[in-house]
N, C-alpha and C. Protein backbone atom coordinates (compact mmCIF):
# COMPACT_ATOMS: atom_id res chain seq x y z
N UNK A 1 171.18 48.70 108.38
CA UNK A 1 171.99 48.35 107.23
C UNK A 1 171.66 46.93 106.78
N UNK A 2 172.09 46.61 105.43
CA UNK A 2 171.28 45.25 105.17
C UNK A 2 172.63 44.17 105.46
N UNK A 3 173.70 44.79 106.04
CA UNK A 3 175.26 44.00 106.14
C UNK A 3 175.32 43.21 104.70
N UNK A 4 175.14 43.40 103.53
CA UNK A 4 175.15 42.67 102.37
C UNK A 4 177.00 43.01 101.97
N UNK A 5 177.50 42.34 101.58
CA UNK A 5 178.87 42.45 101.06
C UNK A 5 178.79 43.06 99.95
N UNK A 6 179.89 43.94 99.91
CA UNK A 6 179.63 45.27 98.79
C UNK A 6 180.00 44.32 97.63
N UNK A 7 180.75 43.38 97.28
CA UNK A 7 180.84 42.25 96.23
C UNK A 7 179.23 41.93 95.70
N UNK A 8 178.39 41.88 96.59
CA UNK A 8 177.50 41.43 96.50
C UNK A 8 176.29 42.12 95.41
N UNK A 9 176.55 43.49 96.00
CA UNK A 9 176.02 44.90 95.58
C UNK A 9 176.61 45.42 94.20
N UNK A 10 177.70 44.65 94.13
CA UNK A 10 178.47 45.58 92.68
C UNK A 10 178.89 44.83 91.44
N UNK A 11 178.37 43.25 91.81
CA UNK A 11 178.67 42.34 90.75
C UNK A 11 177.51 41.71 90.87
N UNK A 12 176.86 41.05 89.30
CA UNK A 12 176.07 40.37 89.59
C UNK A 12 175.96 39.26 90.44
N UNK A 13 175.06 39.22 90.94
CA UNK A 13 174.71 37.67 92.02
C UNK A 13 173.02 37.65 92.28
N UNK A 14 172.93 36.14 92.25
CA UNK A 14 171.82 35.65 92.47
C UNK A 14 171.04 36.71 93.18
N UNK A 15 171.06 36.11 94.76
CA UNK A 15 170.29 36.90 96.05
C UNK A 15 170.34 38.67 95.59
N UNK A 16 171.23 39.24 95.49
CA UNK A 16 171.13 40.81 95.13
C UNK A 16 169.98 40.65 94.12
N UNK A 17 169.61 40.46 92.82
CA UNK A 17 169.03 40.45 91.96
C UNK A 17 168.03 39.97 92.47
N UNK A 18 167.43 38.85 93.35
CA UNK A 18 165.84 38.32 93.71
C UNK A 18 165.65 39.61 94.21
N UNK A 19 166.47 40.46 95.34
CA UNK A 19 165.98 41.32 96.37
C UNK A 19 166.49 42.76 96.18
N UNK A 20 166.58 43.15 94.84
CA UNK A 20 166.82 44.31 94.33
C UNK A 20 165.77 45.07 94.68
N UNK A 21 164.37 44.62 93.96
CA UNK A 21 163.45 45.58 94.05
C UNK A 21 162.59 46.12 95.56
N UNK A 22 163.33 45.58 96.34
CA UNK A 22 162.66 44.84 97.68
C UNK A 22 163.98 46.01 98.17
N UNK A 23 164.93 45.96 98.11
CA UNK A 23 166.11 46.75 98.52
C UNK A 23 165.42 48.54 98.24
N UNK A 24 165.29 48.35 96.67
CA UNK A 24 164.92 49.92 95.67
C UNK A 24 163.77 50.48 97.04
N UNK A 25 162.41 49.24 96.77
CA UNK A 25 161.43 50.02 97.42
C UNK A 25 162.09 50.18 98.81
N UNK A 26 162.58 49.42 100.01
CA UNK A 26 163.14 50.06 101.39
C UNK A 26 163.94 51.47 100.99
N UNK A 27 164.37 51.62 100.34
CA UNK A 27 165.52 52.69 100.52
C UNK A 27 164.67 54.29 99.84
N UNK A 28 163.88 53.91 98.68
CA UNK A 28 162.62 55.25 98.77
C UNK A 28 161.54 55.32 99.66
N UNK A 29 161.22 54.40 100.80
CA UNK A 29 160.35 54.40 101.81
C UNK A 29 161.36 55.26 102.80
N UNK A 30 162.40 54.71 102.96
CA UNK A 30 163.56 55.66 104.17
C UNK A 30 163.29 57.21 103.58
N UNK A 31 163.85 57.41 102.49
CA UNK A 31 163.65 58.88 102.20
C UNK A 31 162.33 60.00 102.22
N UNK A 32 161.34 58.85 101.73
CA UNK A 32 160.17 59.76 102.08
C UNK A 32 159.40 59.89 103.56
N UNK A 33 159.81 58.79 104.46
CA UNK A 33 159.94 59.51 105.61
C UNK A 33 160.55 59.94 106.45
N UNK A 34 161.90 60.15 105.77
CA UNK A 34 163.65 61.11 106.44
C UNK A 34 162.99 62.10 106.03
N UNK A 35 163.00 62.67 104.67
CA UNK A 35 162.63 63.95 103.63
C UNK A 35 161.98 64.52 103.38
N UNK A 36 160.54 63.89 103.54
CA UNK A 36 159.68 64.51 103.18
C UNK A 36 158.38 64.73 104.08
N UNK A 37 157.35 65.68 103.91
CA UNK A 37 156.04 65.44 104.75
C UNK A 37 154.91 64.80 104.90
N UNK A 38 155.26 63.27 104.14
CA UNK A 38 154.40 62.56 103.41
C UNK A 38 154.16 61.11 104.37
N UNK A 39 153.33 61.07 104.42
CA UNK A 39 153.49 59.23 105.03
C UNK A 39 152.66 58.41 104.35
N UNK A 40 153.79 57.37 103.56
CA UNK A 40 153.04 57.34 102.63
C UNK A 40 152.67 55.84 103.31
N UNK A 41 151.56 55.24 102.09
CA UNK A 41 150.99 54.31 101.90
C UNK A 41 151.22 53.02 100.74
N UNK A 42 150.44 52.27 100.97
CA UNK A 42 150.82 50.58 100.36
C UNK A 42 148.95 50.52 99.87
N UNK A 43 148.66 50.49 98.28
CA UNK A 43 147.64 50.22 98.19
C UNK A 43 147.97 48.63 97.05
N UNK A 44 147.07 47.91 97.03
CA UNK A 44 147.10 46.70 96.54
C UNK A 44 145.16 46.63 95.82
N UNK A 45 145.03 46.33 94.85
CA UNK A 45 143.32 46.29 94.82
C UNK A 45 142.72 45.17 94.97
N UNK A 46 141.62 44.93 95.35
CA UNK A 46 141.05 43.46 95.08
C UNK A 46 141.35 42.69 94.02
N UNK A 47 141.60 41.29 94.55
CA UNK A 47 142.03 39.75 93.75
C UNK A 47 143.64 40.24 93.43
N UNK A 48 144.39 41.20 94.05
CA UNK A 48 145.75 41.31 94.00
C UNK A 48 145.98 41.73 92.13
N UNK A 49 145.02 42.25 91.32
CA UNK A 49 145.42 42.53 90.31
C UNK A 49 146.61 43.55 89.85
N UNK A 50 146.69 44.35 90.94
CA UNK A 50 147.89 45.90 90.48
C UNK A 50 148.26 46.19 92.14
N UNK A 51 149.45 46.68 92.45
CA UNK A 51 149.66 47.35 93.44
C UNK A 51 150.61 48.51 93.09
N UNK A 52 150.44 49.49 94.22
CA UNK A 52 150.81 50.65 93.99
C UNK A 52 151.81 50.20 95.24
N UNK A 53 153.07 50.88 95.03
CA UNK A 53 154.21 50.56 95.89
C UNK A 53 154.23 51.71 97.00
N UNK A 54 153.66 52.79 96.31
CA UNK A 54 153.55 53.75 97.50
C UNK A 54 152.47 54.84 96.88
N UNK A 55 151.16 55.00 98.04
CA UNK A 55 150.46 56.22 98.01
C UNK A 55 150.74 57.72 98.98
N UNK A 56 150.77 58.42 98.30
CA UNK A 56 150.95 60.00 99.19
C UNK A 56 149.61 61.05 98.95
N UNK A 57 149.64 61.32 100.12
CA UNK A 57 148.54 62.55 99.75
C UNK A 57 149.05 63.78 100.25
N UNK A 58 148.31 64.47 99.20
CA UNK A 58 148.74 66.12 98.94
C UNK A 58 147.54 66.93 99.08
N UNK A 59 147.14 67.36 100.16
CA UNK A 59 146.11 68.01 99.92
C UNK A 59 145.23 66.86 99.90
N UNK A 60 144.32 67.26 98.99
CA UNK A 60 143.04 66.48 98.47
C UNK A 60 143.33 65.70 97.58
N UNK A 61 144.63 65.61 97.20
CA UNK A 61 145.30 64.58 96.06
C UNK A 61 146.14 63.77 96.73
N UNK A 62 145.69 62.70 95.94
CA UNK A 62 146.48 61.00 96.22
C UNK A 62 147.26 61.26 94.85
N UNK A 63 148.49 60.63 95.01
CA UNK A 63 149.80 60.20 94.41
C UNK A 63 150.11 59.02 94.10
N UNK A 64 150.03 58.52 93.51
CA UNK A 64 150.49 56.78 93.31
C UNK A 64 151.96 56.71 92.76
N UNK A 65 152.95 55.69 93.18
CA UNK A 65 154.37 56.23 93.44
C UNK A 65 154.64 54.66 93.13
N UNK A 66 154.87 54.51 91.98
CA UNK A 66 155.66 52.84 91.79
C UNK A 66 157.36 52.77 91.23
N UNK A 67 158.00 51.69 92.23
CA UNK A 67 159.34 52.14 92.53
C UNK A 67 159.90 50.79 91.32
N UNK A 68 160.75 51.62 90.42
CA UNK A 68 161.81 49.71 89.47
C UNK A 68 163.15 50.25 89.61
N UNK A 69 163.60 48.52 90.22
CA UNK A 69 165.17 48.66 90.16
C UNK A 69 165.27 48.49 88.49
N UNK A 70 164.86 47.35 88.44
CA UNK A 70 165.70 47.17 86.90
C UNK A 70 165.36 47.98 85.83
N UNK A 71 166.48 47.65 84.86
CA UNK A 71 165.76 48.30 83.43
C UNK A 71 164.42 48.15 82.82
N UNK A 72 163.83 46.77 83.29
CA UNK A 72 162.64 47.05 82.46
C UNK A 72 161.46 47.87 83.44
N UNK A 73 160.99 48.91 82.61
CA UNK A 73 160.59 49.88 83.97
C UNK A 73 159.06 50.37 82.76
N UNK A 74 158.42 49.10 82.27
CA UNK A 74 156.83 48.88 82.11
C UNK A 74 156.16 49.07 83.42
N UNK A 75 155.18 50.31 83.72
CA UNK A 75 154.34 50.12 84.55
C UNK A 75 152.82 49.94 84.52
N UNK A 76 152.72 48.84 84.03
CA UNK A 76 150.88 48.41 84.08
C UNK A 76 150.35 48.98 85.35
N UNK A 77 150.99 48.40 86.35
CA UNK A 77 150.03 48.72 87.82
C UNK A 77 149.87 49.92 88.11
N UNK A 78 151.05 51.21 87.36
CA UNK A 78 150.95 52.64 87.69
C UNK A 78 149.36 52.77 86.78
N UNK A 79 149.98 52.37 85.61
CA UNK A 79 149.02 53.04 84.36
C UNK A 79 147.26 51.84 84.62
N UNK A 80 147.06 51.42 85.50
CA UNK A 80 145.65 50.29 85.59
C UNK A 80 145.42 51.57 86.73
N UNK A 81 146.03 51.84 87.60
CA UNK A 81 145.50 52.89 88.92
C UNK A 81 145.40 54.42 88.18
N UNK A 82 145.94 55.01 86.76
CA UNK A 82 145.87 55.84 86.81
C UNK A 82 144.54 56.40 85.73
N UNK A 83 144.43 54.95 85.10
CA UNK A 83 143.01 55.12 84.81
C UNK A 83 141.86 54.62 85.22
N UNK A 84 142.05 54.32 86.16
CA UNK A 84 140.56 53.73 87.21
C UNK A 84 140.40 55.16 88.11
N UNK A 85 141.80 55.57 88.65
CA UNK A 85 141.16 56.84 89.87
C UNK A 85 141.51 58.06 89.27
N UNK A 86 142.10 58.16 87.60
CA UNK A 86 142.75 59.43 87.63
C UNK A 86 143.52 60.13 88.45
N UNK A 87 144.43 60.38 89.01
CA UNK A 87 144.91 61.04 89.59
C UNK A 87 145.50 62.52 89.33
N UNK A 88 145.66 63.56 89.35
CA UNK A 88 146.42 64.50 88.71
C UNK A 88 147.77 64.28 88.15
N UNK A 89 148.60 63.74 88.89
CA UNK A 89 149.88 63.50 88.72
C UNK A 89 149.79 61.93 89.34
N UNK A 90 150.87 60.89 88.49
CA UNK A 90 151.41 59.93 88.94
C UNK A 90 152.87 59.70 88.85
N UNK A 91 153.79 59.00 89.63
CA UNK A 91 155.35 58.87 89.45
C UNK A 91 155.74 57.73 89.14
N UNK A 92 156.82 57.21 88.81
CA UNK A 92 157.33 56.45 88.49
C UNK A 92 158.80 56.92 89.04
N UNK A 93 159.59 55.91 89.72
CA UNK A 93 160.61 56.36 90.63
C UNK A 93 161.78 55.26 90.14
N UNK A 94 162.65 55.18 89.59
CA UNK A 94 163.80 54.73 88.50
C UNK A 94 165.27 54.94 88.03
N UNK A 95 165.72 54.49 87.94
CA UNK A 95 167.33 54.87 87.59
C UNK A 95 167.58 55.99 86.47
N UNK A 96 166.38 56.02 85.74
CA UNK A 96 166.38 56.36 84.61
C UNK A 96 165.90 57.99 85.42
N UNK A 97 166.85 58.92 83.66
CA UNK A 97 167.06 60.73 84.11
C UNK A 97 164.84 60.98 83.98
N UNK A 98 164.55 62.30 84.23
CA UNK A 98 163.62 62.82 84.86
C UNK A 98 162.92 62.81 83.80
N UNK A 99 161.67 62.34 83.36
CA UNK A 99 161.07 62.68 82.02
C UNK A 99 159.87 62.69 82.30
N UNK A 100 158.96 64.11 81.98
CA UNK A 100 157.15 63.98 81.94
C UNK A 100 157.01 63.47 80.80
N UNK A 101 156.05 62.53 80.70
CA UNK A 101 155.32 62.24 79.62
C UNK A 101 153.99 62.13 79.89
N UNK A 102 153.34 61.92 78.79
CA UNK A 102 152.10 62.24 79.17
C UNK A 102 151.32 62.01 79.94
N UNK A 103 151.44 61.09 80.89
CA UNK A 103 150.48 60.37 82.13
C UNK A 103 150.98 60.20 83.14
N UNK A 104 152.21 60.05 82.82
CA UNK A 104 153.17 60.16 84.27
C UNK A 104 154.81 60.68 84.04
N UNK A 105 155.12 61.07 85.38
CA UNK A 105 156.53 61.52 85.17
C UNK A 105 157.24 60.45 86.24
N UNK A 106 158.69 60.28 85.28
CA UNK A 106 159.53 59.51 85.80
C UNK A 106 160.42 60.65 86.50
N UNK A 107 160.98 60.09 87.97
CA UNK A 107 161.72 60.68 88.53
C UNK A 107 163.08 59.91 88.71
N UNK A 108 164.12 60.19 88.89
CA UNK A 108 165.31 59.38 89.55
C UNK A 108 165.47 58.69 90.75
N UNK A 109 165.65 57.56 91.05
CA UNK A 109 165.88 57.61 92.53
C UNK A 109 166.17 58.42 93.13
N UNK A 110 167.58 59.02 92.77
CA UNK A 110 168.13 60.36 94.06
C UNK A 110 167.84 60.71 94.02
N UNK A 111 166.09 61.61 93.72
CA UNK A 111 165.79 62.99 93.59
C UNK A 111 164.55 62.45 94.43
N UNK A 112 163.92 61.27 95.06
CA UNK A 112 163.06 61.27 95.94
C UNK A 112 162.25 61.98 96.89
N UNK A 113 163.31 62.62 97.25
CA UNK A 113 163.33 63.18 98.55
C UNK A 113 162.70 64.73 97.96
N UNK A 114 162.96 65.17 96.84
CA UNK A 114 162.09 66.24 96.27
C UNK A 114 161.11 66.33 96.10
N UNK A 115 160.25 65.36 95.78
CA UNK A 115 158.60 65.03 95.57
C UNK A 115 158.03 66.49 96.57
């Protein structure tokens, strides 16, 4: 548990907000290896230009899996990895409801564990 004071968690404050996204990504790393059959991965590319917050493989397919707490949920680093390796499918993992679009589909946080 992160013992954070639920005050902490439910009103804005400093520290919650530096370590939101740091919170988001721990808590979809727990689920995909509570939930799922996946173990995933941490790719980063040379000179640190893009990182992928989490890789999964399926088969013969890699997954690239980038996790946003906040609203602004621009993903360059999904969309720089998804046209350098193509992938079949890429995710985007977000507060925001379930939407394919054309290059990638956004999923919900709570629905993680479905992948």
């Amino acid at each position: 548990m992160s013992e954070l004071d639920a005050k902490t968690l439910l009103e804005k404050n400093d520290l919650f907000v530096e370590f939101k996204g740091a919170l988001t990504e721990q808590y979809v790393l727990q689920q995909l290896v509570s939930y799922t059959e996946y173990t995933p991965y941490y790719y980063g590319s040379e000179k640190a230009r893009y990182e992928q917050d989490f890789l999964l493989q399926k088969d013969k397919d890699i997954i690239p899996i980038e996790v946003k707490a906040e609203g602004n949920i621009r993903s360059q680093s999904l969309k720089a990895f998804k046209d350098k390796y193509n992938p079949k499918l890429s995710v985007r993992l977000s507060a925001l409801d379930y939407k394919d679009q054309e290059w990638m589909v956004n999923i919900p946080l709570y629905a993680v564990c479905n992948l």
